[in-house]
C-alpha atoms as a PDB file:
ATOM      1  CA  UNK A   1       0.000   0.000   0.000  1.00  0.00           C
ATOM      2  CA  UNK A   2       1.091   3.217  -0.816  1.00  0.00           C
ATOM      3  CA  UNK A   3       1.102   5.925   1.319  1.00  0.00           C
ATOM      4  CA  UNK A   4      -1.432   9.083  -0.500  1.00  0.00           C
ATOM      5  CA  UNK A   5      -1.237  12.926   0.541  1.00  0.00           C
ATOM      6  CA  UNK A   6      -4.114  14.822   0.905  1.00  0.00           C
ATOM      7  CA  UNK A   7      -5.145  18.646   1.315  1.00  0.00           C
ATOM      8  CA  UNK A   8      -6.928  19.073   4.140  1.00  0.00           C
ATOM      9  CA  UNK A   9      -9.450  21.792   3.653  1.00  0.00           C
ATOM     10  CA  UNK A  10     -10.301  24.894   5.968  1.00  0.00           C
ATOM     11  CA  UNK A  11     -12.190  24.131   8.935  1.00  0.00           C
ATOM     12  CA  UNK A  12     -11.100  20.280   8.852  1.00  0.00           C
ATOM     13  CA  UNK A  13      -7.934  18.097  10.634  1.00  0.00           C
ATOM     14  CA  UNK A  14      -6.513  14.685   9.845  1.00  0.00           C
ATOM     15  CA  UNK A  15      -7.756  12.662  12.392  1.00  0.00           C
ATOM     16  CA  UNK A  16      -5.119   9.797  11.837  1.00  0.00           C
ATOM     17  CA  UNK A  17      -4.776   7.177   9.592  1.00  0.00           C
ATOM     18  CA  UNK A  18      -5.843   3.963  11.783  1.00  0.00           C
ATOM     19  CA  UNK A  19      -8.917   2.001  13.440  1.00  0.00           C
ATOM     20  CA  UNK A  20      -8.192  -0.003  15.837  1.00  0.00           C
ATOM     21  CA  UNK A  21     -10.373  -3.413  15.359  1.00  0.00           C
ATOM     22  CA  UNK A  22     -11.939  -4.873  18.810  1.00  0.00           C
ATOM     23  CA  UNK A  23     -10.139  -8.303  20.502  1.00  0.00           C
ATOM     24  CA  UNK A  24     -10.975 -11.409  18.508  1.00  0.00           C
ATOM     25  CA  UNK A  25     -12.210  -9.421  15.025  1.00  0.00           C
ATOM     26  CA  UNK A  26     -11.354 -12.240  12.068  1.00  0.00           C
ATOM     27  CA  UNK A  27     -11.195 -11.737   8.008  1.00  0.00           C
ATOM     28  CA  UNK A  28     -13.001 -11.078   5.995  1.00  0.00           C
ATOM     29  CA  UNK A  29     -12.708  -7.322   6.801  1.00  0.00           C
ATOM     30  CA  UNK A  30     -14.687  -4.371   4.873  1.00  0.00           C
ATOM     31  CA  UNK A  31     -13.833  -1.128   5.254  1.00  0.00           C
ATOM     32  CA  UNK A  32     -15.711   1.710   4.253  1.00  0.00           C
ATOM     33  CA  UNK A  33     -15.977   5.730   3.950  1.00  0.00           C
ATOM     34  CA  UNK A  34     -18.698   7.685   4.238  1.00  0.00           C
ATOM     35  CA  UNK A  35     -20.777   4.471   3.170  1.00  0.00           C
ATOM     36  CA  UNK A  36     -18.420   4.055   0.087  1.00  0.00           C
ATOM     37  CA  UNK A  37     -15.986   0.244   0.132  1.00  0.00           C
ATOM     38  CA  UNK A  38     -12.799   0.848  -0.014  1.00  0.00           C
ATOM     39  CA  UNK A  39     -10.046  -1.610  -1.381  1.00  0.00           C
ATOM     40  CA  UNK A  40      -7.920  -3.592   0.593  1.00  0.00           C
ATOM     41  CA  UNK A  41      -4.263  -2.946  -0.373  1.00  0.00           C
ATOM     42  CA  UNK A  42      -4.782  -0.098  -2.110  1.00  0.00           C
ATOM     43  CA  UNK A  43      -6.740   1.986   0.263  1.00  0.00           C
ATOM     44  CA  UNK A  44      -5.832   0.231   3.700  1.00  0.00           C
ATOM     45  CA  UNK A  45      -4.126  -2.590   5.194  1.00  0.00           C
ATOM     46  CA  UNK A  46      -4.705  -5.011   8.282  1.00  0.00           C
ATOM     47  CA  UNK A  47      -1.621  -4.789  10.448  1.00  0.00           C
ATOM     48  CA  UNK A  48      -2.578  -6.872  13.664  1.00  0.00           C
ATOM     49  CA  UNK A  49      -5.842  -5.489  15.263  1.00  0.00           C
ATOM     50  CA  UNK A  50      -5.388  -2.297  13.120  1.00  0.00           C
ATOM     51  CA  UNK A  51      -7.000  -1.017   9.628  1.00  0.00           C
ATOM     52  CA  UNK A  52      -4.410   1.131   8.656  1.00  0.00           C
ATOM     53  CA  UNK A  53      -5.487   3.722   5.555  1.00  0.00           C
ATOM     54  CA  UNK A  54      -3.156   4.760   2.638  1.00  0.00           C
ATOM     55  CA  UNK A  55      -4.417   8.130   3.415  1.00  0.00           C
ATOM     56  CA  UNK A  56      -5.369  10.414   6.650  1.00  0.00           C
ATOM     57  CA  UNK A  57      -8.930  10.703   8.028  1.00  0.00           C
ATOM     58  CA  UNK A  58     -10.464  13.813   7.795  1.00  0.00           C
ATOM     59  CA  UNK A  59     -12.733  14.838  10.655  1.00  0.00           C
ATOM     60  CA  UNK A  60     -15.027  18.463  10.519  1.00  0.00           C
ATOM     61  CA  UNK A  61     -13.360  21.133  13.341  1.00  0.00           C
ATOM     62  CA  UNK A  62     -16.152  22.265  15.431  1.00  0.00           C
ATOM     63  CA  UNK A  63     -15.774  25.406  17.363  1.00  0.00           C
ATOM     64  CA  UNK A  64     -18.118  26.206  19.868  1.00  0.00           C
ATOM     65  CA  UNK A  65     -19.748  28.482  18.461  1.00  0.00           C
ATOM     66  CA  UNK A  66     -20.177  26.367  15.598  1.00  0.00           C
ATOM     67  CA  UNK A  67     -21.888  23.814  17.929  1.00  0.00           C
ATOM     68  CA  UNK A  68     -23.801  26.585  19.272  1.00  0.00           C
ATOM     69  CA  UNK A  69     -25.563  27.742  15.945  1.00  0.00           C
ATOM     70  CA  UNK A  70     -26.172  24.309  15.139  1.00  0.00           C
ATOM     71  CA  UNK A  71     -27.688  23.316  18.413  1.00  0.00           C
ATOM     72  CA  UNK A  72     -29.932  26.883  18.102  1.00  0.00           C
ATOM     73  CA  UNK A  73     -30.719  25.259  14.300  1.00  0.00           C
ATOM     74  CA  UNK A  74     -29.469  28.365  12.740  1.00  0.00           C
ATOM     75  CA  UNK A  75     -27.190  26.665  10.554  1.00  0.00           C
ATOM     76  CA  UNK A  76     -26.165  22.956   9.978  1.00  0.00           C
ATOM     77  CA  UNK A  77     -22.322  22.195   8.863  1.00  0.00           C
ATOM     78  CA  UNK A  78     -20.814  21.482   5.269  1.00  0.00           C
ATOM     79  CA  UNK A  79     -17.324  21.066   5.622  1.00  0.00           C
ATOM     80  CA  UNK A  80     -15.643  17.635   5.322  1.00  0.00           C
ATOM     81  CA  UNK A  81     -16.314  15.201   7.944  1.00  0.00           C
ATOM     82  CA  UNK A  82     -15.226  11.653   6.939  1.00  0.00           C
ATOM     83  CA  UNK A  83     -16.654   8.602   9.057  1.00  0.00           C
ATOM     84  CA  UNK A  84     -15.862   4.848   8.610  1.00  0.00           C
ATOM     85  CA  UNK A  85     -17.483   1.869   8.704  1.00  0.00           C
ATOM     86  CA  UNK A  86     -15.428  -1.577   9.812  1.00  0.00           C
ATOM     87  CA  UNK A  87     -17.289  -5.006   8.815  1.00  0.00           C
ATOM     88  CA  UNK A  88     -15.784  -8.133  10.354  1.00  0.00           C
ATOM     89  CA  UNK A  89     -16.665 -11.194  11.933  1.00  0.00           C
ATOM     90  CA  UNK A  90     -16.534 -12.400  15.805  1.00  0.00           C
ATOM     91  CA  UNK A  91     -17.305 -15.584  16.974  1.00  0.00           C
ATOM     92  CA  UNK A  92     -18.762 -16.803  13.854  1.00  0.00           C
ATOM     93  CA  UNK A  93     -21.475 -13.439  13.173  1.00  0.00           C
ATOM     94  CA  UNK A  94     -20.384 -10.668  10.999  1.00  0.00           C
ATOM     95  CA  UNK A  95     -20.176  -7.229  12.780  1.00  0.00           C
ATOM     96  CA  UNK A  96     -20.349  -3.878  12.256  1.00  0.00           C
ATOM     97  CA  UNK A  97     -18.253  -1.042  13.888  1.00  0.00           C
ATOM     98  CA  UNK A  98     -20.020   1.827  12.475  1.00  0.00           C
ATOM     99  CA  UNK A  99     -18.191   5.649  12.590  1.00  0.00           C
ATOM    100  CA  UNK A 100     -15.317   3.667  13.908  1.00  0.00           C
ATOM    101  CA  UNK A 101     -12.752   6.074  16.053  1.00  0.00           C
ATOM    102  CA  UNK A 102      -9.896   6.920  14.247  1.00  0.00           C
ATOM    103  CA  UNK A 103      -6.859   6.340  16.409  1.00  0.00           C
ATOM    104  CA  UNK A 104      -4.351   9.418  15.864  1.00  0.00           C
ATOM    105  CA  UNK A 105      -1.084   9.244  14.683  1.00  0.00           C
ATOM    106  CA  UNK A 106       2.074   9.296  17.000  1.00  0.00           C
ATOM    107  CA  UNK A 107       3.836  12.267  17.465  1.00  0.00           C
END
């Protein structure tokens, strides 16, 4: 896998590039964005109990006055907000870790 830059636009951060999969998580694994599959070895990787992406997460900053207006309903929120979607299987079911938490990156 090859690892992809990105811009990260105003009002947006990278998150981090990994997902951390819960104890006893077996193949097959689907990962997704924003409800769109992504492909394994090009787009991410299984290292251990990790998805790790070719590319950084990119999670919507949100100021508190941001939160504010949108709490009043004065405005909702367009910027880029990324969320992902793990399917795997435990003990024989298939699961689904749905707007998975992105693990950051170390320092």
């Amino acid at each position: 896998m090859e690892e992809q830059k990105v811009d990260i636009p105003k009002g947006s951060y990278a998150a981090g590039r990994r997902v951390r999969l819960p104890n006893g998580a077996e193949p097959p694994v689907r990962v997704y964005i924003n409800g769109v599959e992504q492909t394994e070895g090009v787009d991410w990787e299984l290292r251990g109990n990790d998805v790790v992406f070719a590319r950084p997460i990119i999670k919507e900053t949100v100021t508190p006055g941001r939160w504010m207006a949108m709490y009043l309903g004065l405005f909702g929120t367009y910027r880029k907000n990324e969320t992902v979607d793990v399917e795997y299987r435990r003990g024989g079911q298939t699961q689904l870790m749905s707007d998975a938490e992105i693990v950051p990156d170390p320092e």
